[in-house]
Protein backbone atom coordinates (compact mmCIF):
# COMPACT_ATOMS: atom_id res chain seq x y z
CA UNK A 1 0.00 0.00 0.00
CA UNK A 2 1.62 3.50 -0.82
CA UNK A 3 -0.57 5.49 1.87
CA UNK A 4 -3.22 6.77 -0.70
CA UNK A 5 -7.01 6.22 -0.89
CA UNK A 6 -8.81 7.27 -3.96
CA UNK A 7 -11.31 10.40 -3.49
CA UNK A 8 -14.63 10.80 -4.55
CA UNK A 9 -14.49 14.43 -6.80
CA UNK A 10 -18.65 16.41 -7.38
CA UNK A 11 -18.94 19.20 -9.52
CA UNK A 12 -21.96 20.76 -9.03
CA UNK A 13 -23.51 22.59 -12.37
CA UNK A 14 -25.79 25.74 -12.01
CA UNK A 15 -28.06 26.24 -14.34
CA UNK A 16 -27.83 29.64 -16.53
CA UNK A 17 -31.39 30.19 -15.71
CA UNK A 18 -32.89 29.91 -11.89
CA UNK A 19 -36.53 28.81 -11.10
CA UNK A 20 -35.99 31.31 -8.16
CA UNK A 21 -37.60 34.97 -9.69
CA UNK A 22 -35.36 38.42 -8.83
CA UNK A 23 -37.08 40.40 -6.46
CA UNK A 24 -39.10 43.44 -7.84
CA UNK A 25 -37.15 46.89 -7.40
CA UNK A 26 -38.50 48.39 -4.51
CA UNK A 27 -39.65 52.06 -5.98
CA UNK A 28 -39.94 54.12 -3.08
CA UNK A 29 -35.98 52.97 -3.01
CA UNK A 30 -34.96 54.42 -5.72
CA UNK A 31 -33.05 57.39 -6.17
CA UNK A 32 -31.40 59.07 -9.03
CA UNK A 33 -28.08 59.03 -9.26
CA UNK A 34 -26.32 61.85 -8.24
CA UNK A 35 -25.20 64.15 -11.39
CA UNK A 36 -21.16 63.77 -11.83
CA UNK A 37 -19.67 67.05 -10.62
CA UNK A 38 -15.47 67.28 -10.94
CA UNK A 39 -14.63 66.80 -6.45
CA UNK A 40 -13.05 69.99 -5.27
CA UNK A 41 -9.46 69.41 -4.47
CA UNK A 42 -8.05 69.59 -1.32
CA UNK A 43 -6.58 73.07 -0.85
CA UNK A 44 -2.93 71.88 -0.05
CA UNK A 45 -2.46 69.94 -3.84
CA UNK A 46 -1.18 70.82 -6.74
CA UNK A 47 -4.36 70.30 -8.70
CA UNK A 48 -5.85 73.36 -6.53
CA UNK A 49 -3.35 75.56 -7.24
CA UNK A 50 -3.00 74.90 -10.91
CA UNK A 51 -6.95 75.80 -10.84
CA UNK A 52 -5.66 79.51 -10.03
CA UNK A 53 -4.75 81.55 -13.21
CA UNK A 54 -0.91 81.71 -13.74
CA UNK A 55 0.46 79.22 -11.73
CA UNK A 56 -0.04 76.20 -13.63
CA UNK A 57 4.19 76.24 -14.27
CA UNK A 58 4.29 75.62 -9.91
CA UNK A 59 5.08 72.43 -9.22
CA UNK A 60 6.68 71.91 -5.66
CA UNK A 61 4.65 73.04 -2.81
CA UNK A 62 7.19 74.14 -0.24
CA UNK A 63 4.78 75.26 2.62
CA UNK A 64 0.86 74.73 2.95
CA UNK A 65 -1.92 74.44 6.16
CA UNK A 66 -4.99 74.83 4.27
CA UNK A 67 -5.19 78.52 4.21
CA UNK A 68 -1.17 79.78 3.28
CA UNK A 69 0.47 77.97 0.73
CA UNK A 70 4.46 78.78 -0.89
CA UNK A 71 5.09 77.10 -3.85
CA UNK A 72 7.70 76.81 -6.55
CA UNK A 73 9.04 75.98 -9.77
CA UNK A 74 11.49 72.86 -9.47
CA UNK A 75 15.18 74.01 -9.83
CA UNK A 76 13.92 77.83 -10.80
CA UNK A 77 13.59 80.75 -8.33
CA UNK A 78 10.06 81.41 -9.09
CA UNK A 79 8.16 81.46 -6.04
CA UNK A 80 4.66 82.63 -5.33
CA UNK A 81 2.91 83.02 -1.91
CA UNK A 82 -0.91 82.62 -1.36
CA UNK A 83 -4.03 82.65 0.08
CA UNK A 84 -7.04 80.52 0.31
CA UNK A 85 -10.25 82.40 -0.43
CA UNK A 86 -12.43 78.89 0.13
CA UNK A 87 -12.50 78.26 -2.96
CA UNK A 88 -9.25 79.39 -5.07
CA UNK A 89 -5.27 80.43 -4.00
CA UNK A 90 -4.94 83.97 -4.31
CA UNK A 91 -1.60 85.40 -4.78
CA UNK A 92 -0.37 87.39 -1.75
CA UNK A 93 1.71 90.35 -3.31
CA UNK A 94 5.01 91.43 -2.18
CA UNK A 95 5.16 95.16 -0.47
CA UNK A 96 8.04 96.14 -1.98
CA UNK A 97 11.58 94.27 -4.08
CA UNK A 98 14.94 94.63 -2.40
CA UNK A 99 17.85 97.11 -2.95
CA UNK A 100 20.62 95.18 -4.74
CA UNK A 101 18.81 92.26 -5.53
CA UNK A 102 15.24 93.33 -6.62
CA UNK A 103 13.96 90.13 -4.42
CA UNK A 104 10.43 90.28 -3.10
CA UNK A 105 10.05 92.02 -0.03
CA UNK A 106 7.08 91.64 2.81
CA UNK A 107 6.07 94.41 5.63
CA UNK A 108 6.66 92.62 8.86
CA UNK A 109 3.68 94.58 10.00
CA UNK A 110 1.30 93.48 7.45
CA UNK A 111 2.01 89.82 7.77
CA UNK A 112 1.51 89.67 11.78
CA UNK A 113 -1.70 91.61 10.53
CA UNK A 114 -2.85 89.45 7.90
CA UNK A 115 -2.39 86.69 9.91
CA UNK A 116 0.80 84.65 8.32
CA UNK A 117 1.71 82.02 10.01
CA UNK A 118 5.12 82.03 11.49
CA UNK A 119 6.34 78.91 9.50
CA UNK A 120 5.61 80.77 6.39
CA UNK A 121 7.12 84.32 7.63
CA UNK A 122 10.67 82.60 8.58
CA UNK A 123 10.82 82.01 4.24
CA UNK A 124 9.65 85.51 3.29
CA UNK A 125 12.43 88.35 3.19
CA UNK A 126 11.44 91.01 4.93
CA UNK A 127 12.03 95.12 3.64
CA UNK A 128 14.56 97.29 5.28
């Protein structure tokens, strides 16, 4: 004896059609379905800040929290700052460009009064 016993195999075939009826669709059930809308992005992505005239070329977001963003241009020096309005970035101007360089400048005043976050001032320069 090798230590094997033969098996008994059942295949069990189901019909393609079942005596069983499908249930009725219950009408008061139904809904319609509801119409395909494009899903608002969340405000820290790319795809929300490409929906923002003129800064479809950004493509690294350095800083974001949902309602300050800094982003960039990979390997460039153009950087933008904005705001969320609830709906769209805003770009959040400059006050002024610096001697020398003609960098982008902020008003320390006016960010601690527009309500920058500190993690977003330390990047900005600041005007003499």
């Amino acid at each position: 004896m090798d230590g094997t016993s033969p098996a008994t195999v059942t295949e069990t075939m189901v019909p393609e059609h079942s005596a069983v009826p499908e249930p009725e669709p219950d009408p008061e059930s139904e809904t319609e379905p509801a119409p395909e809308t494009d899903p608002v992005p969340e405000p820290c992505s790319l795809e929300s800040l490409h929906r923002t005239e003129g800064m479809e070329a950004l493509d690294v977001l350095i800083y974001c929290d949902g309602a300050w963003m800094r982003a960039g241009q990979w390997q460039t020096d153009h950087l933008r700052n904005l705001a969320w309005t609830g709906g769209m970035w805003v770009e959040y101007l400059p006050d002024d460009t610096t001697p020398g360089t003609g960098y982008p400048c902020y008003d320390a005043g006016r960010l601690e009064q527009d309500g920058v976050p500190p993690a977003l001032r330390d990047q900005l320069t600041l005007c003499e």
